[in-house]
N, C-alpha and C. Protein backbone atom coordinates (compact mmCIF):
# COMPACT_ATOMS: atom_id res chain seq x y z
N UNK A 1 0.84 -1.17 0.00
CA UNK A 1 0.00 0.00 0.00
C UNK A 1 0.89 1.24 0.00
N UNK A 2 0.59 2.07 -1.17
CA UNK A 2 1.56 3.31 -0.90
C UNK A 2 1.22 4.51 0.03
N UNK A 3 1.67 5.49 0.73
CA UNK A 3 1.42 6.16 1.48
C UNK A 3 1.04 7.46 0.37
N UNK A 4 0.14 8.27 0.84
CA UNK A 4 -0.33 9.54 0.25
C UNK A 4 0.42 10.63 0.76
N UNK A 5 1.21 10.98 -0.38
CA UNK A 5 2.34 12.86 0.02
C UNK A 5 1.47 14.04 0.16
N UNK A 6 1.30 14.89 1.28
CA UNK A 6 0.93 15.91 0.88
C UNK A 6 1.10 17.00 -0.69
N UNK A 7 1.35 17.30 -0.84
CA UNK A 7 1.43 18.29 -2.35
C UNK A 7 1.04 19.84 -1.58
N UNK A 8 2.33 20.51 -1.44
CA UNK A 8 1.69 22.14 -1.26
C UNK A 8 2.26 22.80 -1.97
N UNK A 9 1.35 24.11 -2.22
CA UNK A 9 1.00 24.78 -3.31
C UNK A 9 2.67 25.57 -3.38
N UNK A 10 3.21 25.82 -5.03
CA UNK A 10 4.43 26.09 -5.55
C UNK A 10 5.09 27.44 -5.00
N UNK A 11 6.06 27.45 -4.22
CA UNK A 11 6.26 28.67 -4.64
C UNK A 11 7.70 29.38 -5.39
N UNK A 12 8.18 30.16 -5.49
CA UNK A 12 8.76 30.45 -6.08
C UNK A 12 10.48 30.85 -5.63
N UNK A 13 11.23 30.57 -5.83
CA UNK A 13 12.57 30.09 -5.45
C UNK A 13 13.48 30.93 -6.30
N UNK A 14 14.37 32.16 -5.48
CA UNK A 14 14.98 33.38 -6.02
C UNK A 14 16.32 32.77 -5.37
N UNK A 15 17.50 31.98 -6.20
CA UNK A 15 18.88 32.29 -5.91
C UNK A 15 19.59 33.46 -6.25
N UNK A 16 20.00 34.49 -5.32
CA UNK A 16 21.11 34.82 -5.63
C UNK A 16 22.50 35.25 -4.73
N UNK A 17 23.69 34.43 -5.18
CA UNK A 17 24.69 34.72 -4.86
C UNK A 17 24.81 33.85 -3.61
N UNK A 18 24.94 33.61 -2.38
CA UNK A 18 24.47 32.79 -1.29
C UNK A 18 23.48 32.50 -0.59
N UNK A 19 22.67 33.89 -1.14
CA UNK A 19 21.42 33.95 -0.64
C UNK A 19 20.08 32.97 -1.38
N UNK A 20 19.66 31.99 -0.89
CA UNK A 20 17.90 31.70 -1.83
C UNK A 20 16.76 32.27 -0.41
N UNK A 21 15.93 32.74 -1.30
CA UNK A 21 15.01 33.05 -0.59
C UNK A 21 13.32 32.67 -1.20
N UNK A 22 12.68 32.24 -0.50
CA UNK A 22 11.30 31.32 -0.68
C UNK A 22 10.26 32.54 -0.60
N UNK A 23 10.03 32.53 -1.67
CA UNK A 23 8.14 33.44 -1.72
C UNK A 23 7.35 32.72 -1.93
N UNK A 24 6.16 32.29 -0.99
CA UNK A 24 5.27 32.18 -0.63
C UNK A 24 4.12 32.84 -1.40
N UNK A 25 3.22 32.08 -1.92
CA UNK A 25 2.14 33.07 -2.47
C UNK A 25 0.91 33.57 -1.73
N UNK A 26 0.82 35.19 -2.06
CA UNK A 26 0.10 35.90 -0.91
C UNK A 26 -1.65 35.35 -0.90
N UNK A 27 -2.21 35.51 0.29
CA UNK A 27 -3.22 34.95 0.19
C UNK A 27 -4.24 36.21 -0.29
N UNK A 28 -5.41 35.85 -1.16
CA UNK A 28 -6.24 36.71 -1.46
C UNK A 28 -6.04 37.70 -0.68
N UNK A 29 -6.61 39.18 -0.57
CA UNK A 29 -6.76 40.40 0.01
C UNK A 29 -5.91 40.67 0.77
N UNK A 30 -4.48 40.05 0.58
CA UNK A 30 -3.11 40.05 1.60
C UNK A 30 -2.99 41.58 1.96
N UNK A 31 -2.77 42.37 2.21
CA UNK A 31 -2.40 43.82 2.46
C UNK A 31 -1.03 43.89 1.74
N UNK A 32 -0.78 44.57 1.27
CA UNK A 32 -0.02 45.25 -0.38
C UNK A 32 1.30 46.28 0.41
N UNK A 33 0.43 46.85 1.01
CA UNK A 33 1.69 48.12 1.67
C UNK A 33 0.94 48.46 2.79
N UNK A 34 1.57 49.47 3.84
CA UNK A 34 1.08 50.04 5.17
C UNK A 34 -0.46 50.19 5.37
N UNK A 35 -1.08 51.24 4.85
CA UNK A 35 -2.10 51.46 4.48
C UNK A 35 -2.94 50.35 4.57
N UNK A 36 -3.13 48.88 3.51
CA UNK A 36 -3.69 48.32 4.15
C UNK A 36 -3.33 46.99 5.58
N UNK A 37 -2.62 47.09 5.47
CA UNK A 37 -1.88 46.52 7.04
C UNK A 37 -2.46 47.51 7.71
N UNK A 38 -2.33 49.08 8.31
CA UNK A 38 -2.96 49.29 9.35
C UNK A 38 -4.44 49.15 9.04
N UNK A 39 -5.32 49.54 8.17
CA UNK A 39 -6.48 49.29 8.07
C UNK A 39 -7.02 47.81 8.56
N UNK A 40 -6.13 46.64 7.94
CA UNK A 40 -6.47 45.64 8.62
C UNK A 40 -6.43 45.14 9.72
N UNK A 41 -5.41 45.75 10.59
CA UNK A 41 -5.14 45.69 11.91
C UNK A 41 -6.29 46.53 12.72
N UNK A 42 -6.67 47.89 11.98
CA UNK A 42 -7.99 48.61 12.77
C UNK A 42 -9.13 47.56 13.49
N UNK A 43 -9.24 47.01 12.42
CA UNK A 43 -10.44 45.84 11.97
C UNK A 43 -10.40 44.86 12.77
N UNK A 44 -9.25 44.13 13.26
CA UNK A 44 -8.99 43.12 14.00
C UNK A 44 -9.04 43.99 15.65
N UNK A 45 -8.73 45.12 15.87
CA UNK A 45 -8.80 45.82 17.30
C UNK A 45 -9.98 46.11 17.49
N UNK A 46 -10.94 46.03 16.59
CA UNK A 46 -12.32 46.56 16.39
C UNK A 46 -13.04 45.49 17.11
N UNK A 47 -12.74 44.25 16.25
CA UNK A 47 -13.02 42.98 16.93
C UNK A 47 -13.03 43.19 18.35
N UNK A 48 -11.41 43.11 18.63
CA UNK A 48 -11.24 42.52 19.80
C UNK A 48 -11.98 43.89 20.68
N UNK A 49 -12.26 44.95 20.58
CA UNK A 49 -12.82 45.49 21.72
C UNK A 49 -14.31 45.30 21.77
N UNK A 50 -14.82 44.93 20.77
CA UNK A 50 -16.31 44.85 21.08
C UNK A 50 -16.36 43.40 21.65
N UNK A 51 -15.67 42.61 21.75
CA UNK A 51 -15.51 41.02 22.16
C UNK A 51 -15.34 41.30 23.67
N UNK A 52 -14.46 41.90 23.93
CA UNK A 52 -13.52 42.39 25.02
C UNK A 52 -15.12 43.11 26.09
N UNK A 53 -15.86 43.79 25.19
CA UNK A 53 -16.63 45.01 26.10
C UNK A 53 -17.70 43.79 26.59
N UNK A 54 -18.01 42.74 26.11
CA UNK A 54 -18.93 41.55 26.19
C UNK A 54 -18.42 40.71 27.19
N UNK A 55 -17.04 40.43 27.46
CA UNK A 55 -15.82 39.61 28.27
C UNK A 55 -16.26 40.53 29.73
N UNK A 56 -15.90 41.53 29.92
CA UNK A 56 -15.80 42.34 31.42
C UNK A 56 -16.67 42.08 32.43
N UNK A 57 -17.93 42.82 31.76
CA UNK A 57 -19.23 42.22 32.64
C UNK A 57 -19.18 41.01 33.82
N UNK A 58 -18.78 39.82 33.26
CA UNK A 58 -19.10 38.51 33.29
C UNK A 58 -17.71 38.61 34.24
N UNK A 59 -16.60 39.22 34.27
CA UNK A 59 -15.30 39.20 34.77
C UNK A 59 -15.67 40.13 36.37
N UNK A 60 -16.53 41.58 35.92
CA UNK A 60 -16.81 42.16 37.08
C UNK A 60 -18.00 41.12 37.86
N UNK A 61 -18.26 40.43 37.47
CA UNK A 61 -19.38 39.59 38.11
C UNK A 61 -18.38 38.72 39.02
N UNK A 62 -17.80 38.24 38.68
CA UNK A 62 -16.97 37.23 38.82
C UNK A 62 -16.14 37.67 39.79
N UNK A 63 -15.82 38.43 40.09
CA UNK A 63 -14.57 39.26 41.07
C UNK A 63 -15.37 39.29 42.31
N UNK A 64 -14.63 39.12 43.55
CA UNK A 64 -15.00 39.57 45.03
C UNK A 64 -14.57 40.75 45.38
N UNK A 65 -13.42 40.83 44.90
CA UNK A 65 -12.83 42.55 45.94
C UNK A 65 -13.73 43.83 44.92
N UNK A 66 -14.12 44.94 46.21
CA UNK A 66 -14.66 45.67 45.93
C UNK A 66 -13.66 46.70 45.04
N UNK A 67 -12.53 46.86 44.93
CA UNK A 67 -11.91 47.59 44.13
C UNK A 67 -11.42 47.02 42.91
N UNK A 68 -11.23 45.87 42.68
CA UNK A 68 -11.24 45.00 41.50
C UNK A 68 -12.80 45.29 40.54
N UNK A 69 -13.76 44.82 41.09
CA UNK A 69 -15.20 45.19 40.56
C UNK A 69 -14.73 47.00 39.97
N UNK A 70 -14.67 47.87 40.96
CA UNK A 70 -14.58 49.27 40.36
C UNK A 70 -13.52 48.97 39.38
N UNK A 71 -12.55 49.06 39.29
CA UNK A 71 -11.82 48.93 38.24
C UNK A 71 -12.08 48.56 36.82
N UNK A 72 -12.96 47.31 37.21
CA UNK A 72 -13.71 46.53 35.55
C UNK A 72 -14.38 47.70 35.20
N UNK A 73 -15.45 48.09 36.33
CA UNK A 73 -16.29 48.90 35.56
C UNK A 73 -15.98 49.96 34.97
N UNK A 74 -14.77 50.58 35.55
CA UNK A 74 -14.22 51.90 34.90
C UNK A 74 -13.54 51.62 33.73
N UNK A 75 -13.48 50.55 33.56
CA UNK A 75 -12.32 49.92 32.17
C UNK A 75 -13.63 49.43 31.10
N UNK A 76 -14.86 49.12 31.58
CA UNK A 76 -16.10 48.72 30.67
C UNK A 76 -16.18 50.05 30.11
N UNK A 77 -16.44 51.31 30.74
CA UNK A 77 -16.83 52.44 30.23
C UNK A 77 -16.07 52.77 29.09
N UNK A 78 -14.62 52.83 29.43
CA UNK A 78 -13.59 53.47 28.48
C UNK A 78 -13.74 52.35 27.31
N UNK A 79 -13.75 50.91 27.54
CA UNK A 79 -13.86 50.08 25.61
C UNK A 79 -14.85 50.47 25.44
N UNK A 80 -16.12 51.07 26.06
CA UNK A 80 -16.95 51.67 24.87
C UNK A 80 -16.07 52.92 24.26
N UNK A 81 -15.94 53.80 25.14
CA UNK A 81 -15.09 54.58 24.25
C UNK A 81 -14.10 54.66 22.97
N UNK A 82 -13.01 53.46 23.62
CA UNK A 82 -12.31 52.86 22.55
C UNK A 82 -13.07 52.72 21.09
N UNK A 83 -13.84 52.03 21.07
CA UNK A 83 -14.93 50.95 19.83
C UNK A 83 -15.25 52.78 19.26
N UNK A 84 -15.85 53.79 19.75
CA UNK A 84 -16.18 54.81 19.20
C UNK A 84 -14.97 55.60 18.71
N UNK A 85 -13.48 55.20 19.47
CA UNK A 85 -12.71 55.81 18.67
C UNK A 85 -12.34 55.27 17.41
N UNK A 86 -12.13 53.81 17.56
CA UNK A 86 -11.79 53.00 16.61
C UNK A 86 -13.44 53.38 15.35
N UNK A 87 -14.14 53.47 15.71
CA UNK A 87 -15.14 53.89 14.64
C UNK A 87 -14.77 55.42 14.05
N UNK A 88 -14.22 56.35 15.29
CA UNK A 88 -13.67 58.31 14.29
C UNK A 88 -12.44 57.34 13.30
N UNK A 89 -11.51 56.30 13.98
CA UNK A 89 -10.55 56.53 13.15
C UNK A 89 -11.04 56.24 11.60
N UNK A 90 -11.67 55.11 11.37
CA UNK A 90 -12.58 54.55 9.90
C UNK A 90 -12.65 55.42 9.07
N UNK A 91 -13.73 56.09 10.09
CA UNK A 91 -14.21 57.68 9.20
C UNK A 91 -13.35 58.40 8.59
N UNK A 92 -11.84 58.68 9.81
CA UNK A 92 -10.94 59.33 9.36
C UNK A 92 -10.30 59.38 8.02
N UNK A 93 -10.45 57.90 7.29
CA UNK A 93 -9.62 57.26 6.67
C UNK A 93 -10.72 57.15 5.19
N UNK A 94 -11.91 56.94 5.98
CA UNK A 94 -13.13 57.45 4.48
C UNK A 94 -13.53 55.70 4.26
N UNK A 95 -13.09 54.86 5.46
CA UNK A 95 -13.93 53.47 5.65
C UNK A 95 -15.09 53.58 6.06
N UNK A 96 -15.23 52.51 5.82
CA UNK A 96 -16.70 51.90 6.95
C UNK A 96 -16.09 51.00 8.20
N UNK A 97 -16.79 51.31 9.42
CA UNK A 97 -15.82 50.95 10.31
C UNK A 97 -16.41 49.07 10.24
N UNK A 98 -15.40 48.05 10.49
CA UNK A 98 -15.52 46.66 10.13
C UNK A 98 -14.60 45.79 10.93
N UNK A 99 -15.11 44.91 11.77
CA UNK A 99 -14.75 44.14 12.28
C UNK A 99 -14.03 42.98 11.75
N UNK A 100 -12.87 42.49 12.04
CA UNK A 100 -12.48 41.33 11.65
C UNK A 100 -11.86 39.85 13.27
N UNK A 101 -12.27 38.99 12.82
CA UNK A 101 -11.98 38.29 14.30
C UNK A 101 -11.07 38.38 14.92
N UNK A 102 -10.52 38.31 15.91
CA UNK A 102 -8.63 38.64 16.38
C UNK A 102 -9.24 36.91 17.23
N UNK A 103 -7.59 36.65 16.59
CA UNK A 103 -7.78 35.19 17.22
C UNK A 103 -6.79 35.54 18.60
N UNK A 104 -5.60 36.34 18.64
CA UNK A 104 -5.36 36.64 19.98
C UNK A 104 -6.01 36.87 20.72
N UNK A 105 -7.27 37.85 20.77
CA UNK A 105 -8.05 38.05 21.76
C UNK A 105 -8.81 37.07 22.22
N UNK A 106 -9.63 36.23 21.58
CA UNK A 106 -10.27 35.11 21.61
C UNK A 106 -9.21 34.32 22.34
N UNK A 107 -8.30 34.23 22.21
CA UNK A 107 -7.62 33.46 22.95
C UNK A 107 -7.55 33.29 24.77
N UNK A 108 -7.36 35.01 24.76
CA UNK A 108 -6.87 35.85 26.09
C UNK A 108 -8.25 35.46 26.19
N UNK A 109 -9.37 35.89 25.66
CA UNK A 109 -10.86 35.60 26.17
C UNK A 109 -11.13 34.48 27.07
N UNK A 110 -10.67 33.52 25.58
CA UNK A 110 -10.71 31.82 26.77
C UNK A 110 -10.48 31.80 27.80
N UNK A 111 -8.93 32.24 27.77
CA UNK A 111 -8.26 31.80 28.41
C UNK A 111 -8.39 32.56 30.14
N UNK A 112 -8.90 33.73 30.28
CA UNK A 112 -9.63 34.49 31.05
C UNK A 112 -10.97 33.59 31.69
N UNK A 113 -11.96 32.96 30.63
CA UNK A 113 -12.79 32.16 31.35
C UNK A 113 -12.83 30.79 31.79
N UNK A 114 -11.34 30.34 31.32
CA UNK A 114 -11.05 29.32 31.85
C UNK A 114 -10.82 29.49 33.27
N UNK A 115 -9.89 30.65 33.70
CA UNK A 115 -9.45 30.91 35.17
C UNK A 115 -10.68 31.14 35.95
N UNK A 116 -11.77 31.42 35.24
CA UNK A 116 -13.14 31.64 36.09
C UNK A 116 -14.07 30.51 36.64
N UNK A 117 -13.29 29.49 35.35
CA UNK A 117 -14.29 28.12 35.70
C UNK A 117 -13.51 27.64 36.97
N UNK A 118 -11.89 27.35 36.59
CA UNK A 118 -11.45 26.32 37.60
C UNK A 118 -10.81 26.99 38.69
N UNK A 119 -11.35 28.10 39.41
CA UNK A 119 -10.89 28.35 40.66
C UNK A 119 -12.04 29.16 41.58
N UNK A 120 -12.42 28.82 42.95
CA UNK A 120 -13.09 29.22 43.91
C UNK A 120 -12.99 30.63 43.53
N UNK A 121 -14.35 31.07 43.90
CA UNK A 121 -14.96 32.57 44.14
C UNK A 121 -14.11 32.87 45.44
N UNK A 122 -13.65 34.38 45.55
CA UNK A 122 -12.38 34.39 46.53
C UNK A 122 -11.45 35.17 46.10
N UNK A 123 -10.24 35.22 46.71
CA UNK A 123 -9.00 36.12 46.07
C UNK A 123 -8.38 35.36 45.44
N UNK A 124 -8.60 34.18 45.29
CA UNK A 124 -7.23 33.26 44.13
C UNK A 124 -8.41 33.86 42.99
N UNK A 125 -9.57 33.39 42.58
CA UNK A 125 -10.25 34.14 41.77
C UNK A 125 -9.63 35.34 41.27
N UNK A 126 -9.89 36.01 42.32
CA UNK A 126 -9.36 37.79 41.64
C UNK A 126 -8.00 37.87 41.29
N UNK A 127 -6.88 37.21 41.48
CA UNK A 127 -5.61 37.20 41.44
C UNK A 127 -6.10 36.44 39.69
N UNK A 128 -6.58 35.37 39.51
CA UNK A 128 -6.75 35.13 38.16
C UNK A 128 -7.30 36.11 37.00
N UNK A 129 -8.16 36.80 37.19
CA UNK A 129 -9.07 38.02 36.75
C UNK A 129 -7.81 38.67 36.47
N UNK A 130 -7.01 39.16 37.45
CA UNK A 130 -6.21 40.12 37.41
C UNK A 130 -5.14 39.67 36.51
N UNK A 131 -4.80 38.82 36.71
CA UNK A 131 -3.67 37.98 35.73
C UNK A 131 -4.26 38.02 34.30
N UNK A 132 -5.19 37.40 33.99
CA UNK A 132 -6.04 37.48 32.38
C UNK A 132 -6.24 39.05 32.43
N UNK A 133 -6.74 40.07 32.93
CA UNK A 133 -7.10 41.29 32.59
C UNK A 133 -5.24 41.69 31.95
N UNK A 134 -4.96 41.59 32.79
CA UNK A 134 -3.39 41.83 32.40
C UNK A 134 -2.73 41.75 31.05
N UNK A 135 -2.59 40.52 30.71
CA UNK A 135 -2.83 39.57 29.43
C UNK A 135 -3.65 40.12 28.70
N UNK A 136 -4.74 40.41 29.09
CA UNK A 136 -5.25 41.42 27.92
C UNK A 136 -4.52 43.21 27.48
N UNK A 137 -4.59 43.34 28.76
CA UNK A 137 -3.81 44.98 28.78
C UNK A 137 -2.59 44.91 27.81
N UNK A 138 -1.88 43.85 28.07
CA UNK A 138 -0.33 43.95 27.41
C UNK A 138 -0.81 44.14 25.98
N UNK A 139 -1.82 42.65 25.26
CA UNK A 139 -1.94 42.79 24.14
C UNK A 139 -2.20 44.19 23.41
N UNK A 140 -3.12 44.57 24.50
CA UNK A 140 -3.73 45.75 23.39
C UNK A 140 -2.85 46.83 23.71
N UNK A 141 -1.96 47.35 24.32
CA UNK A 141 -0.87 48.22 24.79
C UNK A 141 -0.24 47.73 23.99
N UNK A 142 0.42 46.63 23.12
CA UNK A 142 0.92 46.40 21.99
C UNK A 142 0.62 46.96 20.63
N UNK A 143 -1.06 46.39 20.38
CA UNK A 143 -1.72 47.29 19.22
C UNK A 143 -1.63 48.26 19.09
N UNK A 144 -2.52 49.05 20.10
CA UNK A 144 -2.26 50.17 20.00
C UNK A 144 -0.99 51.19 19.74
N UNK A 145 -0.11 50.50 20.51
CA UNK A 145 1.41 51.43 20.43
C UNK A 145 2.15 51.23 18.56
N UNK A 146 1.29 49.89 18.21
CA UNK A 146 1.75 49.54 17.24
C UNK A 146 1.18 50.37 15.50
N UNK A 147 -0.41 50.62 16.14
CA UNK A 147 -1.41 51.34 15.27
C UNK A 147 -0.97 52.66 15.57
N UNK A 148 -0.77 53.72 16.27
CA UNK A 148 0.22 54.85 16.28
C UNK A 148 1.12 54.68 15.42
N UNK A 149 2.07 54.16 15.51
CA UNK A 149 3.57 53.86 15.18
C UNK A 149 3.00 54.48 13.08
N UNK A 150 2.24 53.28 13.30
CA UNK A 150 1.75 52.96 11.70
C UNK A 150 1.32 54.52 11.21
N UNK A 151 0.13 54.75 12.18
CA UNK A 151 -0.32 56.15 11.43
C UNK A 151 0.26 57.51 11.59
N UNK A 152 1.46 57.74 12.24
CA UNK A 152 2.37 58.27 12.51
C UNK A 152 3.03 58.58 10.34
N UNK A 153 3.23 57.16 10.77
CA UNK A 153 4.14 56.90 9.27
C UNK A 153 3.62 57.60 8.13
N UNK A 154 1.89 56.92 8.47
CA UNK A 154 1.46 57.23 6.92
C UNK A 154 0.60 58.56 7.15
N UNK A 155 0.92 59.08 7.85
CA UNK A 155 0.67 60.79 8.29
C UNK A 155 -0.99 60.63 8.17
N UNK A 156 -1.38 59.91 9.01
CA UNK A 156 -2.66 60.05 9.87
C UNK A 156 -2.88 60.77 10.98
N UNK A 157 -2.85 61.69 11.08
CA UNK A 157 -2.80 62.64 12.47
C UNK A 157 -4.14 62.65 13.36
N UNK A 158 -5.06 62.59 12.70
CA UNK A 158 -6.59 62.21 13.37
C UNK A 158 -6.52 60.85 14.02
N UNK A 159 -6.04 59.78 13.37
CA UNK A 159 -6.12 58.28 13.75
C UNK A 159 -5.05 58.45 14.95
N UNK A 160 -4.28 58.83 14.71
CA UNK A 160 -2.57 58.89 15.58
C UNK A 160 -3.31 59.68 16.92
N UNK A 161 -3.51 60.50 17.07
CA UNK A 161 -3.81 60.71 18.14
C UNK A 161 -5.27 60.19 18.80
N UNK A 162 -6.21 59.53 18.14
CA UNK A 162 -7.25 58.83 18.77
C UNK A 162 -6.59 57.56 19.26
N UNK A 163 -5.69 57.10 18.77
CA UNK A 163 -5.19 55.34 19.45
C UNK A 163 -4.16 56.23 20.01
N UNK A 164 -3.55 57.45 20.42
CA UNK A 164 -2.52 57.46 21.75
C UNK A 164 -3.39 57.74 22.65
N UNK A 165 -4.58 58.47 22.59
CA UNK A 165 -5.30 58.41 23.74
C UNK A 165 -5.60 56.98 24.59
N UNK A 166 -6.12 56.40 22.95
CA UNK A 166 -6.48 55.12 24.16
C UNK A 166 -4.95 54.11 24.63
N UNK A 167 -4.56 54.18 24.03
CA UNK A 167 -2.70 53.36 24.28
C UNK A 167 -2.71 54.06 26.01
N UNK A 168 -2.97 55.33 25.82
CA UNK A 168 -2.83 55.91 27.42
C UNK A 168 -3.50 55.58 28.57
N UNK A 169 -4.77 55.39 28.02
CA UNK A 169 -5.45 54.49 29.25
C UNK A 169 -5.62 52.78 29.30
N UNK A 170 -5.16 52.53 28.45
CA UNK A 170 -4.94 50.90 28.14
C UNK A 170 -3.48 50.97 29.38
N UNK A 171 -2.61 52.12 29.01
CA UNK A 171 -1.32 51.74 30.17
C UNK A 171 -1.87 52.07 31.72
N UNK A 172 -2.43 53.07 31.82
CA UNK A 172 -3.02 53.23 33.22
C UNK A 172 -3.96 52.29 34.12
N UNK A 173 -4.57 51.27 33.16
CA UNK A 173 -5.34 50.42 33.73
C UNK A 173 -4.50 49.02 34.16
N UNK A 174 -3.92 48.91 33.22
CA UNK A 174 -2.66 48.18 33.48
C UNK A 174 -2.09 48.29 34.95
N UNK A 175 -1.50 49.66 35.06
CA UNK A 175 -0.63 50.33 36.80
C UNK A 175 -1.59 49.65 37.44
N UNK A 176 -3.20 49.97 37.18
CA UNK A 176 -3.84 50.25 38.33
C UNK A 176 -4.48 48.44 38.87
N UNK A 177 -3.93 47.44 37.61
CA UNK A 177 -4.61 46.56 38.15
C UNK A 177 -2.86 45.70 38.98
N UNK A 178 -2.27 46.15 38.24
CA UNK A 178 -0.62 45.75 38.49
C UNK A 178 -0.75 46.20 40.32
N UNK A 179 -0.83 47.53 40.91
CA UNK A 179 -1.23 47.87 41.68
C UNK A 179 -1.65 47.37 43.45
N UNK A 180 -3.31 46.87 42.45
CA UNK A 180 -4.27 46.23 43.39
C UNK A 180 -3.54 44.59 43.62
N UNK A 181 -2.95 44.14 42.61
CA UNK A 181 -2.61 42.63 42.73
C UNK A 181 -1.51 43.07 43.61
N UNK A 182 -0.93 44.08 43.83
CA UNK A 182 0.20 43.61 44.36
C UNK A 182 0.38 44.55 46.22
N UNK A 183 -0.76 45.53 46.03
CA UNK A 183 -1.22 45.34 47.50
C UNK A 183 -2.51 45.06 48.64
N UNK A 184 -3.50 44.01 47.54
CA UNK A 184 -4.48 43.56 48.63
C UNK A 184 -4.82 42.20 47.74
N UNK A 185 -4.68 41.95 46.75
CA UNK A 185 -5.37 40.74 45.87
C UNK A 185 -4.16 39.57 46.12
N UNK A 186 -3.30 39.62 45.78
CA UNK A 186 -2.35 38.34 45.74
C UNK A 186 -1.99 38.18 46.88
N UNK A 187 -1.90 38.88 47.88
CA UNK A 187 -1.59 38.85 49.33
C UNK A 187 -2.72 37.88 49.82
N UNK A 188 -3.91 38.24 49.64
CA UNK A 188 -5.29 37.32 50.24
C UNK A 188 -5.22 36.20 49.71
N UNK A 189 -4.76 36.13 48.64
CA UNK A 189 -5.20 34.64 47.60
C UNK A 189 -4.01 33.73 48.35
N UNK A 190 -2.78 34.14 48.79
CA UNK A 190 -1.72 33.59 49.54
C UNK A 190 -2.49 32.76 50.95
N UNK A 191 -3.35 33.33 51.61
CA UNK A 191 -4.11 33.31 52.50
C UNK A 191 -4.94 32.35 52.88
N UNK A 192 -5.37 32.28 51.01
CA UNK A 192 -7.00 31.58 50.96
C UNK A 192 -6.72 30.03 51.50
């Protein structure tokens, strides 16, 4: 019986001099230059904050400490904000504002309600919350710093300063949960 080879698709093979280098063929609607790379990246942050504004709720539910709860909620308010900036920037640009899935976030999502399933209501709880909220903060303190960077480049000045605003409170929520874990939440969960 012979075994069946995969077969993947050709690509194209540039020697020169010591160098070979492998091109890969781009997938439909690949992004071409900056422009659409940040546009597509908008799209995927778009995602993840309206995913993200659906995630909290269920996270402030989930939390015991009374300053953990405030915190979510003050961080629920601002991704609405976000989602409305990420909708001026669209405009800015003469899109329609459009969601695309972010599989990172979905991930951090899970992976956030996984820590909700398998640990007691309590401070190990909130020490988890806080850990996944975190994990989320970094990501999008990434994007964002990264979607600046971009519209910086391609002399977006409207977009550029709507994602440093939010890059700014994406870092402050960060301090403030960095903060709480590290003088009343992880201390108790030590405890529990």
């Amino acid at each position: 019986m012979e075994a069946k080879t995969k077969t993947s698709k050709p690509t194209d093979v540039k020697t020169t001099g010591a160098k070979t280098t492998t091109k890969t063929p781009a997938k439909k609607n690949a992004a071409k230059d900056l422009m659409d790379l940040f546009e597509d990246s908008l799209k995927d942050i778009y995602w993840a904050e309206k995913a993200l504004s659906k995630a909290l709720p269920k996270m402030q539910k989930n939390a015991t400490d009374v300053k953990l709860q405030s915190a979510i909620e003050n961080h629920i308010v601002e991704t609405e904000e976000h989602i409305v900036r990420l909708e001026q920037c669209f405009e800015a640009l003469g899109k329609k504002a459009q969601a695309k899935k972010c599989d990172a976030m979905q991930g951090l999502l899970d992976e956030g309600k996984s820590i909700m399933e398998e640990t007691e209501p309590g401070a190990v709880r909130d020490s988890g919350i806080v850990a996944a909220a975190q994990k989320v903060e970094h990501y999008e303190i990434a994007t964002y710093g990264t979607l600046a960077a971009f519209a910086k480049v391609l002399q977006q000045e409207e977009c550029m300063n709507l994602l440093l605003t939010t890059l700014n409170e994406e870092k402050n929520c960060n301090e403030l949960l960095t903060k709480l874990a590290d003088t009343n939440i992880n201390s108790q969960a030590v405890e529990a």
